[in-house]
C-alpha atoms as a PDB file:
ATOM      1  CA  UNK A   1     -10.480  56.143 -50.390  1.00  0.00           C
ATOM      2  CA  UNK A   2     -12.668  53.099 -49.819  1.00  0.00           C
ATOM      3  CA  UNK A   3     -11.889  49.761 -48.439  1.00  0.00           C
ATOM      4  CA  UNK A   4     -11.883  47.086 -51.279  1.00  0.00           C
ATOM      5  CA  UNK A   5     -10.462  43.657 -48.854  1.00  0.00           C
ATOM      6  CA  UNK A   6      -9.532  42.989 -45.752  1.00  0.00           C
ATOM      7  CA  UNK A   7      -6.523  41.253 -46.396  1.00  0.00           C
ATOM      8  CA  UNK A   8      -3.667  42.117 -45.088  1.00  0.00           C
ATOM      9  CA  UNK A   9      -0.268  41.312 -47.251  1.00  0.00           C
ATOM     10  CA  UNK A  10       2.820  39.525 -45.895  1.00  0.00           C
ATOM     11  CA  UNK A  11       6.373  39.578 -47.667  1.00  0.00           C
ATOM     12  CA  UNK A  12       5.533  36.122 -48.218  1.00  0.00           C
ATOM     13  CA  UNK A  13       2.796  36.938 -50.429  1.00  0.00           C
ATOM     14  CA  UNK A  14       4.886  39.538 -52.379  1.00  0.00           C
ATOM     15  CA  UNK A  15       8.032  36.771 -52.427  1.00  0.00           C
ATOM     16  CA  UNK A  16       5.628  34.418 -54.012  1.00  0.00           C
ATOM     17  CA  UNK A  17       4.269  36.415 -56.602  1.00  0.00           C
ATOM     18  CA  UNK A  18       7.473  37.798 -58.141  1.00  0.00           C
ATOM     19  CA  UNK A  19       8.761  35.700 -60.700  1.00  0.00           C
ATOM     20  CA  UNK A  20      12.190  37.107 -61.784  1.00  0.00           C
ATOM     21  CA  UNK A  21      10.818  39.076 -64.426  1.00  0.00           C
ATOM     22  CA  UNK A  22      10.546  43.121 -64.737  1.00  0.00           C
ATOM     23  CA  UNK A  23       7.155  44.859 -64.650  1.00  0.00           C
ATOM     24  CA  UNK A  24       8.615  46.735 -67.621  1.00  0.00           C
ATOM     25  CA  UNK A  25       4.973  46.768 -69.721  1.00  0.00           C
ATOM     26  CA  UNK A  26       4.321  49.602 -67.057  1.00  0.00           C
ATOM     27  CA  UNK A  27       7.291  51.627 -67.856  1.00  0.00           C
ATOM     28  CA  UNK A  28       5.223  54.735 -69.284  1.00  0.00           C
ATOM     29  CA  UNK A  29       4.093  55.178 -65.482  1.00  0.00           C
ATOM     30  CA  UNK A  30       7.867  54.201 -64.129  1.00  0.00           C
ATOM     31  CA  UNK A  31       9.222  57.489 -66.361  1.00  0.00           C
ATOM     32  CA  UNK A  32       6.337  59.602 -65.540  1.00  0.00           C
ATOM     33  CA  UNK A  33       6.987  58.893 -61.558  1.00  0.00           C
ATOM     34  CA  UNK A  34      10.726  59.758 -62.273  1.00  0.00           C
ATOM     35  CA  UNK A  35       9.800  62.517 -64.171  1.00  0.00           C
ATOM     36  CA  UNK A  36      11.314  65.444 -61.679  1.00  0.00           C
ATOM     37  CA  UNK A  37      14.373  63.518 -60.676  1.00  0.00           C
ATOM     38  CA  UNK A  38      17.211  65.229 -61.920  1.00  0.00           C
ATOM     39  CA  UNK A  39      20.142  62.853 -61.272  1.00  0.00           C
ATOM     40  CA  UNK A  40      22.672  66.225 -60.231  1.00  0.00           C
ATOM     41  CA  UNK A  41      25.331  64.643 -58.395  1.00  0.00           C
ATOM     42  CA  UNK A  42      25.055  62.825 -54.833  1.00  0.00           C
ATOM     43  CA  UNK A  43      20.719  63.192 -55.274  1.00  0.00           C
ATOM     44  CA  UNK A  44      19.193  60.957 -53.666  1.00  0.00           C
ATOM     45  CA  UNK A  45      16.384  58.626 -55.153  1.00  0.00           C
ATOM     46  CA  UNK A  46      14.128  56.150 -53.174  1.00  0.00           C
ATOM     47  CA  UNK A  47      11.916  53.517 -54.585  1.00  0.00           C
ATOM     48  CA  UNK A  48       9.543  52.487 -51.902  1.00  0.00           C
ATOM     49  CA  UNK A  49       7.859  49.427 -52.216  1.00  0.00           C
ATOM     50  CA  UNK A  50      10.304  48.810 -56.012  1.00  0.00           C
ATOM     51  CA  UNK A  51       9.267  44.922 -55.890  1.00  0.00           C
ATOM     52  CA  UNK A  52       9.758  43.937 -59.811  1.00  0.00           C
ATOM     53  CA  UNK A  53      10.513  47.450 -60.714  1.00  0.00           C
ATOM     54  CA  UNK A  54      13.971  48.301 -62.843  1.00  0.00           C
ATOM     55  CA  UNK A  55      13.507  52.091 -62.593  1.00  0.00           C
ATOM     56  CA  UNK A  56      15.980  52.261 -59.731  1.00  0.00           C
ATOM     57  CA  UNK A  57      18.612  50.348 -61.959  1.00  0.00           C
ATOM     58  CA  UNK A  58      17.835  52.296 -64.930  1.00  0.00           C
ATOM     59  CA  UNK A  59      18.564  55.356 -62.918  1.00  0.00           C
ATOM     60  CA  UNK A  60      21.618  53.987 -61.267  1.00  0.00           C
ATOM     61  CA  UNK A  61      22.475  53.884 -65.338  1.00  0.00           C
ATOM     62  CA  UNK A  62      22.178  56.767 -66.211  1.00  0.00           C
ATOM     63  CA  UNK A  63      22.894  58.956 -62.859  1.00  0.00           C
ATOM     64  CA  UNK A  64      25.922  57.175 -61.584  1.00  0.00           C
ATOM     65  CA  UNK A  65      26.599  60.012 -59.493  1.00  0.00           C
ATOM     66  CA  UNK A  66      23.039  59.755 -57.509  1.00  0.00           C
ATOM     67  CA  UNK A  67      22.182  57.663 -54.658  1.00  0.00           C
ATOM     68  CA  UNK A  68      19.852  55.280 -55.243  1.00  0.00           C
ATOM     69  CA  UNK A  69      17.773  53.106 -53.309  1.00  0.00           C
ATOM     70  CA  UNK A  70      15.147  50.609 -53.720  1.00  0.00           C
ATOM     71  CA  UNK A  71      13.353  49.007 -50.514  1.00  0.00           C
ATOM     72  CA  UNK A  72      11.000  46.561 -50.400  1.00  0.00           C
ATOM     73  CA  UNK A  73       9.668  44.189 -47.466  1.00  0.00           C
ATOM     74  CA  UNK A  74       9.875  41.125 -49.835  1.00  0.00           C
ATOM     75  CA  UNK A  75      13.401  40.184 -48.479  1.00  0.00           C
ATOM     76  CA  UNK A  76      13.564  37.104 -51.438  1.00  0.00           C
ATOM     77  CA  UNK A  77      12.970  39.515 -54.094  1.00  0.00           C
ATOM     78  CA  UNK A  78      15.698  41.986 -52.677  1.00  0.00           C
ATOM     79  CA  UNK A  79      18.271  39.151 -52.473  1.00  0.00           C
ATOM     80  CA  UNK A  80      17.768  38.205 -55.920  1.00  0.00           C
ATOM     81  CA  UNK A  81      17.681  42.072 -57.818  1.00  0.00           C
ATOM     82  CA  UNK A  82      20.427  43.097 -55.448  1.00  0.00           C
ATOM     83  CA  UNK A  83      23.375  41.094 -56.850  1.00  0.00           C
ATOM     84  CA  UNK A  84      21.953  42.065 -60.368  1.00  0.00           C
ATOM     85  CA  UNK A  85      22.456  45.825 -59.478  1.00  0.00           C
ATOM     86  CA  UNK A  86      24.785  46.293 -57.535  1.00  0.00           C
ATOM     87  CA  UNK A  87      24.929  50.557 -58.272  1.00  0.00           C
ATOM     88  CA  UNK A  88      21.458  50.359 -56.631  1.00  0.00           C
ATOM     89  CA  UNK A  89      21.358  50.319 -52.507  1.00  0.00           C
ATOM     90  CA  UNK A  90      18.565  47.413 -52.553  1.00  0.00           C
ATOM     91  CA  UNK A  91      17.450  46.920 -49.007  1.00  0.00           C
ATOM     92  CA  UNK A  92      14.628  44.906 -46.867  1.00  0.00           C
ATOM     93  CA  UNK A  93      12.498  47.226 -45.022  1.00  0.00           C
ATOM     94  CA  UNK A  94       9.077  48.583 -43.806  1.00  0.00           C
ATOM     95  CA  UNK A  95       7.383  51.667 -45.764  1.00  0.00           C
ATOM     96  CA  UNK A  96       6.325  52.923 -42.644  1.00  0.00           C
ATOM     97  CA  UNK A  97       9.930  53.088 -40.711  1.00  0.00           C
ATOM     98  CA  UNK A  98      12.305  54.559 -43.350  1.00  0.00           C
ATOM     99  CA  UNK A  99      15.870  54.138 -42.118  1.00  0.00           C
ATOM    100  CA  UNK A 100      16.919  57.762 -43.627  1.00  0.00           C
ATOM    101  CA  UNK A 101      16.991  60.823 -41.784  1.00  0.00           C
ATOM    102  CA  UNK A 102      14.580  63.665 -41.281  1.00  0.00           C
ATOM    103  CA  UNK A 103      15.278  65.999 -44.742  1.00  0.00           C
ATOM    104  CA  UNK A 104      17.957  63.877 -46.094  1.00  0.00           C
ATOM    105  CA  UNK A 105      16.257  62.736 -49.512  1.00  0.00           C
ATOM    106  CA  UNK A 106      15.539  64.214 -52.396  1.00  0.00           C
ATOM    107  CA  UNK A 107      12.838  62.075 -54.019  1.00  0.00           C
ATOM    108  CA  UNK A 108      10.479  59.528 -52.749  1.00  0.00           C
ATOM    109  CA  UNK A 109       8.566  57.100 -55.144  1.00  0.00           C
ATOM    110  CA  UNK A 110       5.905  54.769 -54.407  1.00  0.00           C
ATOM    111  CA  UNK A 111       4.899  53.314 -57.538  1.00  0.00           C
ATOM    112  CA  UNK A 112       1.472  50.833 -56.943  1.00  0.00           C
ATOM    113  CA  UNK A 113       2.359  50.523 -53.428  1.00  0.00           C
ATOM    114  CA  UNK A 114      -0.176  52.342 -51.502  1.00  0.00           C
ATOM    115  CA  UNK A 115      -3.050  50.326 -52.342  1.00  0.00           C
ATOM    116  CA  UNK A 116      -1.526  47.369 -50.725  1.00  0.00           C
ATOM    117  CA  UNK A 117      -0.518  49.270 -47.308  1.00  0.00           C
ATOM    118  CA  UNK A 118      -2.985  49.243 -44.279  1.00  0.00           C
ATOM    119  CA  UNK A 119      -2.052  52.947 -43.639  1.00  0.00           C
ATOM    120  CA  UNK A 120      -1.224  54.870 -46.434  1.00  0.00           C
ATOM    121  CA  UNK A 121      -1.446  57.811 -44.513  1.00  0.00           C
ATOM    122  CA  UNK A 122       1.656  56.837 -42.080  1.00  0.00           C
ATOM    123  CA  UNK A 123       3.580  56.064 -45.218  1.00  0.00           C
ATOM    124  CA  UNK A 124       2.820  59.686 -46.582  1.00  0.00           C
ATOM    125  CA  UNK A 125       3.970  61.219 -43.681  1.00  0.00           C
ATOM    126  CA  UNK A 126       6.681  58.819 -43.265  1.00  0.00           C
ATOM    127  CA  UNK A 127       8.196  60.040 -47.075  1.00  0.00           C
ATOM    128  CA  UNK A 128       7.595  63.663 -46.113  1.00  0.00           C
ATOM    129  CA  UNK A 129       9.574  63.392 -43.343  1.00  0.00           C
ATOM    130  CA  UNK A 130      12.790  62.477 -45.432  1.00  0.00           C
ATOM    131  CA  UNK A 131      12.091  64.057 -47.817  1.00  0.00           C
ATOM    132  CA  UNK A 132      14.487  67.770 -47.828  1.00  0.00           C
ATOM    133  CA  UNK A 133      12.676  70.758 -48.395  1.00  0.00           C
ATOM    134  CA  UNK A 134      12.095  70.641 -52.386  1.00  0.00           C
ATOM    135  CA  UNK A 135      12.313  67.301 -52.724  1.00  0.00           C
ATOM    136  CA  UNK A 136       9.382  65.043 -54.537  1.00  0.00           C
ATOM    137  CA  UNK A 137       6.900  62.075 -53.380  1.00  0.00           C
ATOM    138  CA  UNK A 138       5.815  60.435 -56.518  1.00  0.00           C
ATOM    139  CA  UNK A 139       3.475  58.297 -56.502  1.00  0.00           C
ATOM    140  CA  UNK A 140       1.073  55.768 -58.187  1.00  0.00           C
ATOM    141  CA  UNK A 141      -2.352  53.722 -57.971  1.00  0.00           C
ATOM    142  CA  UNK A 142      -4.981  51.730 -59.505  1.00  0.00           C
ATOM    143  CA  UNK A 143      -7.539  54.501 -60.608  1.00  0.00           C
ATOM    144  CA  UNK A 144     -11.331  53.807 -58.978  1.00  0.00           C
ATOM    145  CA  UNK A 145     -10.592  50.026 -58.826  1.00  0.00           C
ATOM    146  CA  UNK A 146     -13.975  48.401 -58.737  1.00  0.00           C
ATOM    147  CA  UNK A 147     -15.173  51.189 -59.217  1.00  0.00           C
ATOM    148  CA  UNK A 148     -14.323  52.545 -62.835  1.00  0.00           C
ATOM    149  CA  UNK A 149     -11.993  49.511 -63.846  1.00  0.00           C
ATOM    150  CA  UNK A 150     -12.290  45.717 -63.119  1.00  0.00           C
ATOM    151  CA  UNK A 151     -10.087  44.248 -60.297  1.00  0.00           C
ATOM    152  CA  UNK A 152      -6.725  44.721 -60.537  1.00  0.00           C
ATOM    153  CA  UNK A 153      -4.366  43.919 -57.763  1.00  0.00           C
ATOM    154  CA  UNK A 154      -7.046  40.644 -56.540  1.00  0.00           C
ATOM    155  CA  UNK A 155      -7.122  40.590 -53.000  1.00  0.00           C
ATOM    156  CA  UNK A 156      -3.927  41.875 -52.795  1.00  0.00           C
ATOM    157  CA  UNK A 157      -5.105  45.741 -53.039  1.00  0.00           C
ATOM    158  CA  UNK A 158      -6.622  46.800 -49.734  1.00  0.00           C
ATOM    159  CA  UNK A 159      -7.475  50.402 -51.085  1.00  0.00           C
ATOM    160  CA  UNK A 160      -9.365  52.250 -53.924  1.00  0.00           C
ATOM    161  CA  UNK A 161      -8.688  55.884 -54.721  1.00  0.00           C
ATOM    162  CA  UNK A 162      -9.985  58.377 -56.431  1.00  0.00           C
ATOM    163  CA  UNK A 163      -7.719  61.561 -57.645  1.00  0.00           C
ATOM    164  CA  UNK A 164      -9.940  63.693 -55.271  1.00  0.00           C
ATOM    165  CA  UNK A 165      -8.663  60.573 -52.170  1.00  0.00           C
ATOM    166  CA  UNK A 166      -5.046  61.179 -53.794  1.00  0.00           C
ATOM    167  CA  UNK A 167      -5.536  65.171 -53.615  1.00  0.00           C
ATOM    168  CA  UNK A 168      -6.359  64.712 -50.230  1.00  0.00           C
ATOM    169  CA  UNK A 169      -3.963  61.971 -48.932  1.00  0.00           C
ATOM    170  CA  UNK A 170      -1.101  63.919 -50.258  1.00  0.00           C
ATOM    171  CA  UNK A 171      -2.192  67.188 -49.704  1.00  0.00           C
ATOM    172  CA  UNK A 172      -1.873  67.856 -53.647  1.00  0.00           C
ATOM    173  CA  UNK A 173      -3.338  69.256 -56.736  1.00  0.00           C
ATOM    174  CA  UNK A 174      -0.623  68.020 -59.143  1.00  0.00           C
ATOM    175  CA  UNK A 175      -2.399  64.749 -60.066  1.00  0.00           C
ATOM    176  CA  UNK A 176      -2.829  63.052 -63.947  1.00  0.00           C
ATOM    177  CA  UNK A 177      -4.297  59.744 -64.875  1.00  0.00           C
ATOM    178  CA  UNK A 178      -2.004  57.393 -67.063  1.00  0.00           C
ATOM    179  CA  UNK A 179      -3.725  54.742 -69.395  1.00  0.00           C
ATOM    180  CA  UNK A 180      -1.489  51.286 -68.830  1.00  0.00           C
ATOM    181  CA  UNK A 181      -1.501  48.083 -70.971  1.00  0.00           C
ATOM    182  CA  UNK A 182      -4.459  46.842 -68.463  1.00  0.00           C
ATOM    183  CA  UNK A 183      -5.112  49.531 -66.605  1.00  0.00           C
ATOM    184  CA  UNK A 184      -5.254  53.176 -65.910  1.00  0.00           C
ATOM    185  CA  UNK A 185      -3.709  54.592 -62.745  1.00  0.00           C
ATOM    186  CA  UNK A 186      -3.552  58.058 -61.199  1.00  0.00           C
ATOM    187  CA  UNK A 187       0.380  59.434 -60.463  1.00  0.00           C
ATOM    188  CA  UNK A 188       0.288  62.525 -58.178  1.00  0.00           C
ATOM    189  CA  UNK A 189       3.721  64.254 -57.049  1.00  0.00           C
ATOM    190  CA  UNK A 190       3.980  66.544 -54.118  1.00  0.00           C
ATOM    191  CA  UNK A 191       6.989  69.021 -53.657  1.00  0.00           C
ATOM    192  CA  UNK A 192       8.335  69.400 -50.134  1.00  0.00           C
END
């Protein structure tokens, strides 16, 4: 992985760029990050980082017997998807401090997120440690930003990664690339 800014993001930033509206032009990635939930009953799903994401109320939809979650440090954009789902458990909190217990989850998404955190590798091994033994991290990122592909995130992306970085920061060989409507990012999925 290789540095691409120094910035470091606030939930201010993230409260100021949301703008009510659902990042639903990426929802080939969304389903193929979901792709190994099976909604059986009281399954747990948790959307790390969800920001403008409706995956975790589409879910909610359709597995109304699951537990869902969505957490995000943007505590404005939580207040204003929460009242709009209410089947989803949206909450404010910190990707690296996960307020689940050890093996209690069954599947752990990060979808664009670890590109913007200054540690992705306490966040990994924050997941793994809810996650119960079987249960999937799912992620996603820009693919080779600046590298392969123009600037996406701005200076909001602190990261680049390759799918050899991913392979390695997840400790994973299941990795695929997924072309976007502006981009193409790698989704990798490890099994506890």
């Amino acid at each position: 992985m290789r540095r691409i800014n120094q910035q470091h993001n606030s939930p201010e930033v993230f409260n100021k760029k949301f703008n009510g509206t659902f990042g639903v032009s990426d929802m080939a990635r969304h389903r193929a990050l979901a792709k190994y939930f099976n909604g059986s009953v009281d399954d747990t799903y948790v959307d790390v980082g969800c920001h403008d994401s409706i995956m975790p109320a589409l879910l909610a939809e359709r597995y109304p017997r699951s537990d869902i979650w969505a957490i995000d440090y943007a505590n404005e954009v939580i207040e204003f998807l929460a009242p709009l789902f209410p089947s989803v458990h949206y909450i404010v909190g910190d990707a690296y401090s996960l307020p689940f217990k050890d093996n209690s989850v069954d599947y752990v998404v990060a979808g664009e997120t670890i590109e913007h955190l200054e540690d992705p590798k306490k966040f990994v091994d924050e997941a793994l440690r809810i996650l119960k033994p079987g249960g999937y991290l799912a992620i996603s990122t820009p693919w080779e930003e600046l590298t392969k592909q123009p600037s996406i995130g701005g200076n909001l992306h602190i990261w680049s990664y390759s799918i050899d970085d991913i392979k390695e920061l997840l400790g994973t060989e299941e990795v695929e690339t997924i072309k976007e409507v502006r981009t193409t990012s790698i989704i990798a999925w490890r099994k506890k």
